[in-house]
Protein backbone atom coordinates (compact mmCIF):
# COMPACT_ATOMS: atom_id res chain seq x y z
CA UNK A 1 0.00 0.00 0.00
CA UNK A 2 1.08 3.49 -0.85
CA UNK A 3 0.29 6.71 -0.12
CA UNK A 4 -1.36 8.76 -2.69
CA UNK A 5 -2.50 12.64 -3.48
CA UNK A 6 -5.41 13.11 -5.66
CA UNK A 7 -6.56 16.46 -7.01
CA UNK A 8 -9.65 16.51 -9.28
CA UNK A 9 -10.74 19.84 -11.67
CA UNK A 10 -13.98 19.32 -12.58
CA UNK A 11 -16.34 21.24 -15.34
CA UNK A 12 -18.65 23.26 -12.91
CA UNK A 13 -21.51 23.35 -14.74
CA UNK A 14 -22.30 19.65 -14.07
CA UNK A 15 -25.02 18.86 -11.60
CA UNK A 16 -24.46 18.22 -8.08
CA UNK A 17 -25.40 14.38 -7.99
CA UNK A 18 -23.54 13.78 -11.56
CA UNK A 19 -20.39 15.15 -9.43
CA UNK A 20 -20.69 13.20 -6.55
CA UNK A 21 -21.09 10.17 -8.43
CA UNK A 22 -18.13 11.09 -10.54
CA UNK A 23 -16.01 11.46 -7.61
CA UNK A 24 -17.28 8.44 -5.68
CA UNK A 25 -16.43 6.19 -8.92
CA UNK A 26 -13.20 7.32 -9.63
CA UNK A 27 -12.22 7.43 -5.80
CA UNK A 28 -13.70 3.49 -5.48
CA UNK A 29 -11.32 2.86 -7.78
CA UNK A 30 -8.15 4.14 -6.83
CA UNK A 31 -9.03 2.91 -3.45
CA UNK A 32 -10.24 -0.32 -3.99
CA UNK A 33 -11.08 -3.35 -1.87
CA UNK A 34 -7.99 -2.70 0.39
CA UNK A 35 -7.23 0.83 0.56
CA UNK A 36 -9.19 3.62 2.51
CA UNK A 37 -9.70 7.23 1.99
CA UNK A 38 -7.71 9.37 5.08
CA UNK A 39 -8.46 12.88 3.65
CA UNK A 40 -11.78 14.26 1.61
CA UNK A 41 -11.14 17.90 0.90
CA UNK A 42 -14.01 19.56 -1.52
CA UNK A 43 -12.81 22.97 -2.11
CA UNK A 44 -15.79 23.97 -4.38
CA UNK A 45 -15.88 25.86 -6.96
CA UNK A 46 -13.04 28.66 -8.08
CA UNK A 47 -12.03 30.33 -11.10
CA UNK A 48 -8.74 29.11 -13.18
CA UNK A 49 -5.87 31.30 -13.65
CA UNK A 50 -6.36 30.74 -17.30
CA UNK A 51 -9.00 29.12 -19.35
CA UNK A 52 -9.28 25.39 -19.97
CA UNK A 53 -11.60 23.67 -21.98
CA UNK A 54 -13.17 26.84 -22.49
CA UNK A 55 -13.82 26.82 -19.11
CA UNK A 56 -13.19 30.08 -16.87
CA UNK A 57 -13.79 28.34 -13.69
CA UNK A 58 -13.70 24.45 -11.89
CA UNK A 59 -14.89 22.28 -8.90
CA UNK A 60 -11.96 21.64 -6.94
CA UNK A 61 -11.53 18.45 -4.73
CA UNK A 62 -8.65 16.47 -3.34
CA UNK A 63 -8.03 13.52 -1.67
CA UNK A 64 -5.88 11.26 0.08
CA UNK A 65 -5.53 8.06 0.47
CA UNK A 66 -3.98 4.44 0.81
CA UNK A 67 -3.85 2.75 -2.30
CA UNK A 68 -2.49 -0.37 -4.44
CA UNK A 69 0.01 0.74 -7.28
CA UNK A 70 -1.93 -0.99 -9.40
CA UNK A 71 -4.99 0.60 -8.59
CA UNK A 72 -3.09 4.07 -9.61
CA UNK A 73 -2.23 2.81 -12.75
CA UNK A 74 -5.73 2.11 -13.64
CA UNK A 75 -7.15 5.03 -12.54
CA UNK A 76 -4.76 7.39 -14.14
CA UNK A 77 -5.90 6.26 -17.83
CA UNK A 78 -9.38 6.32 -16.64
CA UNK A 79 -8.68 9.67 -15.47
CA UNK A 80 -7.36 10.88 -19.19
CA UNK A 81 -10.54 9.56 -20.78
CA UNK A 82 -12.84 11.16 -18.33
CA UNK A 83 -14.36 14.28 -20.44
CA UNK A 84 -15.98 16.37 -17.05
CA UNK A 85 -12.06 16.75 -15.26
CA UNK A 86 -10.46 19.43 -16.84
CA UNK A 87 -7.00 18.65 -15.01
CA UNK A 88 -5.86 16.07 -12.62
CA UNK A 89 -2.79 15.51 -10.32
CA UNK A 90 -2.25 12.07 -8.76
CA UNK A 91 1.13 12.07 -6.55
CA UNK A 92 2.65 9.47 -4.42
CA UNK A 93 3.44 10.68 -0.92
């Protein structure tokens, strides 16, 4: 088990159940069966020092958490494919 930083951008025009559900998936995954989440930190919504996406603004959350290496792996290419996060930052402690 590792120790892992997750920061999420999200598109905040999405609804607040699509978002929670978005997050919940993504953070099942990196966590897993063994893993647990130590740190749920929703910072909300803020604006971006420069457009992305065409976006002028984002939903901010990070995480951290115990995780499997290989349960990083997976979730970083699911994390690339995802359209709703603008950016992404997944660090090992």
């Amino acid at each position: 088990m590792n120790s892992y930083y997750l920061t999420l951008v999200i598109k905040p025009d999405l609804e607040e159940k699509d978002r929670k559900d978005l997050l919940d998936s993504l953070v099942k995954k990196l966590v897993g069966e063994d893993g647990k989440v130590e740190k749920e930190d929703l910072w909300g919504a803020r604006s971006l020092a420069y457009p992305i996406k065409r976006q002028t603004s984002g939903y901010y959350a990070h995480y951290e958490v115990q995780a499997d290496p290989k349960n990083a792996k997976i979730l970083d290419k699911s994390l690339k494919m995802e359209e709703d996060i603008l950016r992404y930052l997944l660090v090992r402690k």
